[in-house]
Protein backbone atom coordinates (compact mmCIF):
# COMPACT_ATOMS: atom_id res chain seq x y z
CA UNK A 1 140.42 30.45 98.61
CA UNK A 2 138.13 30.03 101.01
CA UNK A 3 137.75 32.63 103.93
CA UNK A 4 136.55 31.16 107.32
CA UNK A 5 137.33 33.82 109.44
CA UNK A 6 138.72 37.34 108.78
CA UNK A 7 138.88 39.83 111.91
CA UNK A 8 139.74 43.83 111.04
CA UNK A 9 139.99 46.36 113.71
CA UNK A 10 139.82 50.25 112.80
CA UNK A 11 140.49 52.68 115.24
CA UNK A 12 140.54 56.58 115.33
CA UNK A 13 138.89 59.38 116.82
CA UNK A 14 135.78 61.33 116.51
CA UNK A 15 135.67 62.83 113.08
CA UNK A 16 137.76 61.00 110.94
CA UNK A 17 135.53 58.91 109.93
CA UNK A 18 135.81 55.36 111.31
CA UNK A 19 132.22 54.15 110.97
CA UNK A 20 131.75 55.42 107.75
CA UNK A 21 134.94 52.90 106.88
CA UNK A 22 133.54 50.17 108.59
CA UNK A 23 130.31 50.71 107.03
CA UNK A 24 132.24 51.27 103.20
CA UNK A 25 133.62 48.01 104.49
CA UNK A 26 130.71 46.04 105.95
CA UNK A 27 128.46 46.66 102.45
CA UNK A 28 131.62 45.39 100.35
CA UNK A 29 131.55 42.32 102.33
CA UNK A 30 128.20 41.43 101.62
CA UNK A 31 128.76 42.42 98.03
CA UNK A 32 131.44 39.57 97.54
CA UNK A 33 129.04 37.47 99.49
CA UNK A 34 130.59 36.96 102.81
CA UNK A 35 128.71 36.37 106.24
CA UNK A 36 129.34 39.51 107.96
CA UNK A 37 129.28 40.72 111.73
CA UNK A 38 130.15 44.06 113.22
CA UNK A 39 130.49 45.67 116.07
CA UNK A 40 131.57 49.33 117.51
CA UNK A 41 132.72 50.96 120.52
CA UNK A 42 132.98 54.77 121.20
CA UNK A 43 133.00 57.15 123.53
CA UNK A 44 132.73 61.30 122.87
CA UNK A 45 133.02 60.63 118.81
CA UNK A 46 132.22 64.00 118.02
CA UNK A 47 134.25 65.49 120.02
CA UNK A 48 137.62 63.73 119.01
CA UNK A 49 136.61 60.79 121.58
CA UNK A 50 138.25 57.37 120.57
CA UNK A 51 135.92 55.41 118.29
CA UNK A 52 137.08 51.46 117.31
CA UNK A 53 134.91 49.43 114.80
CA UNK A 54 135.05 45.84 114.28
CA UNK A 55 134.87 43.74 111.32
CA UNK A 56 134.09 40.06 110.90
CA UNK A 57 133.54 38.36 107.62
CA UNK A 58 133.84 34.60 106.33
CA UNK A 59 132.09 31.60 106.22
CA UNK A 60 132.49 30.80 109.58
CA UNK A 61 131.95 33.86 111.30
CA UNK A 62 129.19 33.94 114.30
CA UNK A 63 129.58 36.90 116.71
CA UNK A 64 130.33 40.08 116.08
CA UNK A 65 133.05 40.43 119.04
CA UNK A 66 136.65 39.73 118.76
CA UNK A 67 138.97 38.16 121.01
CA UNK A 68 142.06 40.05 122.01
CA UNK A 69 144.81 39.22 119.88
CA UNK A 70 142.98 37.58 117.00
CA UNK A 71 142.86 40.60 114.59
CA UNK A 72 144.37 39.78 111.21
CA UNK A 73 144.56 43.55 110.85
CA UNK A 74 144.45 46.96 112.32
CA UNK A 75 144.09 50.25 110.86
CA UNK A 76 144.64 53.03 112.57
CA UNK A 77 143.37 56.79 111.86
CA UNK A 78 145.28 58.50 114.60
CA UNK A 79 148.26 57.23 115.33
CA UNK A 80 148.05 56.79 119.50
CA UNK A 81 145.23 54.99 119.17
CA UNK A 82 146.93 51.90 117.78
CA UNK A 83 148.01 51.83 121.10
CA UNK A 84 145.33 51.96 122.83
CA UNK A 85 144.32 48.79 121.25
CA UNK A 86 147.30 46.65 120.88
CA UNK A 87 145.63 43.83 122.83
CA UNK A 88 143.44 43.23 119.48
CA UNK A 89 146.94 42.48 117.52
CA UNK A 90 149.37 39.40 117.53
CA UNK A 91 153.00 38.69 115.90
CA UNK A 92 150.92 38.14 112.94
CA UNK A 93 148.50 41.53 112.83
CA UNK A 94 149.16 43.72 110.03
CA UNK A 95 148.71 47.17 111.54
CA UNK A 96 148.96 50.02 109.38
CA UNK A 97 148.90 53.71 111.02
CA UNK A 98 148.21 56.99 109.67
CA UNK A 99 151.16 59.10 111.29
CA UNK A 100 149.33 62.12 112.49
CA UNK A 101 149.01 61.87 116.14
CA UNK A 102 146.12 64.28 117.50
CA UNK A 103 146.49 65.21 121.40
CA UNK A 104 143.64 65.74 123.05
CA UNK A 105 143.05 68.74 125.09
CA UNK A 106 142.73 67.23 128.91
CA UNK A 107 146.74 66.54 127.64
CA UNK A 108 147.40 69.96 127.31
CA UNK A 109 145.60 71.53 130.38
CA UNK A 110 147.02 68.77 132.19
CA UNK A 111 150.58 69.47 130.87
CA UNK A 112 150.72 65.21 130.77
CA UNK A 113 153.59 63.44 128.11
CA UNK A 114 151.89 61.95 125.57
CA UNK A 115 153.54 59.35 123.07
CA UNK A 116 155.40 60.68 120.18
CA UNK A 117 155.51 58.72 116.92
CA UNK A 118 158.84 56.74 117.51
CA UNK A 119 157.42 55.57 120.73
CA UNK A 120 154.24 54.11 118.96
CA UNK A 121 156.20 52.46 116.80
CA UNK A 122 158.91 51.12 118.90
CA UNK A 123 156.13 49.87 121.04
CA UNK A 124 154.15 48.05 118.81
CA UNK A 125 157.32 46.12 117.44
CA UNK A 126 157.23 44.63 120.60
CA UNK A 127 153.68 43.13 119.55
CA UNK A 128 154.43 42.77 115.64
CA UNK A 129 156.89 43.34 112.95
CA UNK A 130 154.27 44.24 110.57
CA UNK A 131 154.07 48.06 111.72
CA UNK A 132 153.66 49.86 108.56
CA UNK A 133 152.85 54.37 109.32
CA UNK A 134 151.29 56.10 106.20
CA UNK A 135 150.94 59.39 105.32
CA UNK A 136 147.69 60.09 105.25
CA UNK A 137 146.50 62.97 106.42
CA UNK A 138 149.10 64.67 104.43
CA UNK A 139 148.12 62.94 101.22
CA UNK A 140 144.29 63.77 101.97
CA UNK A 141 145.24 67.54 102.29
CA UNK A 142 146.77 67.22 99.19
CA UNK A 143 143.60 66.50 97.38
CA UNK A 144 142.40 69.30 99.32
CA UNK A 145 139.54 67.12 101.28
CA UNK A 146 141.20 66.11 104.68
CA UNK A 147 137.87 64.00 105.07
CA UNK A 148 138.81 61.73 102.47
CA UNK A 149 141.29 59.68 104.94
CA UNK A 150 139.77 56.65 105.62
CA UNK A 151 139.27 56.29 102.03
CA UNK A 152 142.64 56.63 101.50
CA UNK A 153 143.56 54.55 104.22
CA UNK A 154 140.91 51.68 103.13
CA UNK A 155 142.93 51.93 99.68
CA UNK A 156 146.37 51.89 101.07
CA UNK A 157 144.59 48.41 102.92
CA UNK A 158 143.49 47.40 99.47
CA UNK A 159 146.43 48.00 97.64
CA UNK A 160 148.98 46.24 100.69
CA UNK A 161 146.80 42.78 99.21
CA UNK A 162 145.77 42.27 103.24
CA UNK A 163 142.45 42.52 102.64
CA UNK A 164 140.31 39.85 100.66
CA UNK A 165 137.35 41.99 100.05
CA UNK A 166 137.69 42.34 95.80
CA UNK A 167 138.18 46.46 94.31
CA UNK A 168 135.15 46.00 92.60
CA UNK A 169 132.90 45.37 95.64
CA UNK A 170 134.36 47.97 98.13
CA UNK A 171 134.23 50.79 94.74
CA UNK A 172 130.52 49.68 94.27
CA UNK A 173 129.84 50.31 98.04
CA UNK A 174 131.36 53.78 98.12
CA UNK A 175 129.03 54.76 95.71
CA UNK A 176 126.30 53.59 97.09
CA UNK A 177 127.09 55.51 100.63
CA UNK A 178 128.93 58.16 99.78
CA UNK A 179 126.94 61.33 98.72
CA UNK A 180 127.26 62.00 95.39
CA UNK A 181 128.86 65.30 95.40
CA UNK A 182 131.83 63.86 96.99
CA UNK A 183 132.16 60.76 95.28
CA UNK A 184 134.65 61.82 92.91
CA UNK A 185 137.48 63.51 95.38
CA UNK A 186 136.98 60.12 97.22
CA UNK A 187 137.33 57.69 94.38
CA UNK A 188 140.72 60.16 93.78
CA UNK A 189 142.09 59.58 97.57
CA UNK A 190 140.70 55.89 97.17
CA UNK A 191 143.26 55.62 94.50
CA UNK A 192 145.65 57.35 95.90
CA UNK A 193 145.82 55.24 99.06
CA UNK A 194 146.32 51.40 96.67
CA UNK A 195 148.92 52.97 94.79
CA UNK A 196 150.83 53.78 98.66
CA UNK A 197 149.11 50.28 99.60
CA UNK A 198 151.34 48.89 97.00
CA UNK A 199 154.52 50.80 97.82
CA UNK A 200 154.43 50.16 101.26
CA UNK A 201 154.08 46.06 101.02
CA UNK A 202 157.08 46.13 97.53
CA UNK A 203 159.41 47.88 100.15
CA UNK A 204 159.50 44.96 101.96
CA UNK A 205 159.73 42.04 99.58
């Protein structure tokens, strides 16, 4: 089938890799031959600033920006910073969220609330009903390589059958831009994360 226009949105802070993803992302695109545009917004990234990367592929695709609420999905690194963003998502957004929420210090010295996981997710139900938390960060400490998230998260993605970018193409595009060395432990978590992918979307058929 033919893909006009497919808009993906991931989101996270500084350091958990978010343009690496969208870059893992962006090459596999091209590799299945699709017209690609992206885009990327961040502020203090190394710092645990939030960072949001934007994805268009298809036949039909022309800029690289995307309108509020046209994102077919979201995935989210950090789990706040779905919110942040909900303006990107529709009824129909799948947004999947990584359930480790990491509170950034001007929270603390300010003594200010700051949303808890329930209240992410009761929130975004107001937006869409295709809320879907993962854990992540757990499951990339369990390989022992807490870097490996996003390629767990790309593979939980993958494996939910949301994303019409082919196995083959995003596998040959970690290889080519992930350092060697750490190739294996992510082709592990990569893994890892379609296998949850898969879970995740049975639980609800």
């Amino acid at each position: 089938m033919e893909i006009r226009n497919f808009n993906l949105l991931i989101v996270g802070v500084g350091g958990q890799g978010v343009i690496s993803a969208i870059q893992i992302l962006t090459k596999a695109a091209l590799f299945d031959n699709y017209k690609v545009r992206t885009a990327e917004t961040h502020g203090m990234a190394q710092r645990g600033g939030s960072v949001a990367s934007f994805l268009r592929f298809g036949s039909g695709i022309e800029g690289p920006l995307i309108a509020k609420g046209n994102c077919q999905v979201v995935l989210a690194f950090e789990a706040s910073e779905a919110v942040r963003y909900f303006n990107y998502a529709d009824s129909n957004t799948f947004i999947f969220i990584n359930n480790k929420i990491i509170v950034p210090p001007t929270v603390h010295s300010m003594d200010m609330e700051y949303p808890n996981i329930e209240n992410i997710q009761k929130f975004l139900h107001q937006i869409s009903s295709n809320i879907f938390l993962v854990n992540g960060h757990e499951e990339a400490l369990k390989l022992g390589n807490p870097r490996t998230l996003n390629v767990l998260m790309l593979g939980v993605l993958l494996g939910s059958g949301k994303l019409p970018i082919s196995r083959e193409a995003i596998e040959k595009s970690m290889m080519v831009l992930i350092p060697k060395k750490y190739q294996k432990i992510n082709e592990i978590a990569f893994k890892k994360g379609i296998e949850k992918g898969k879970f995740i979307i049975s639980e609800i058929k």
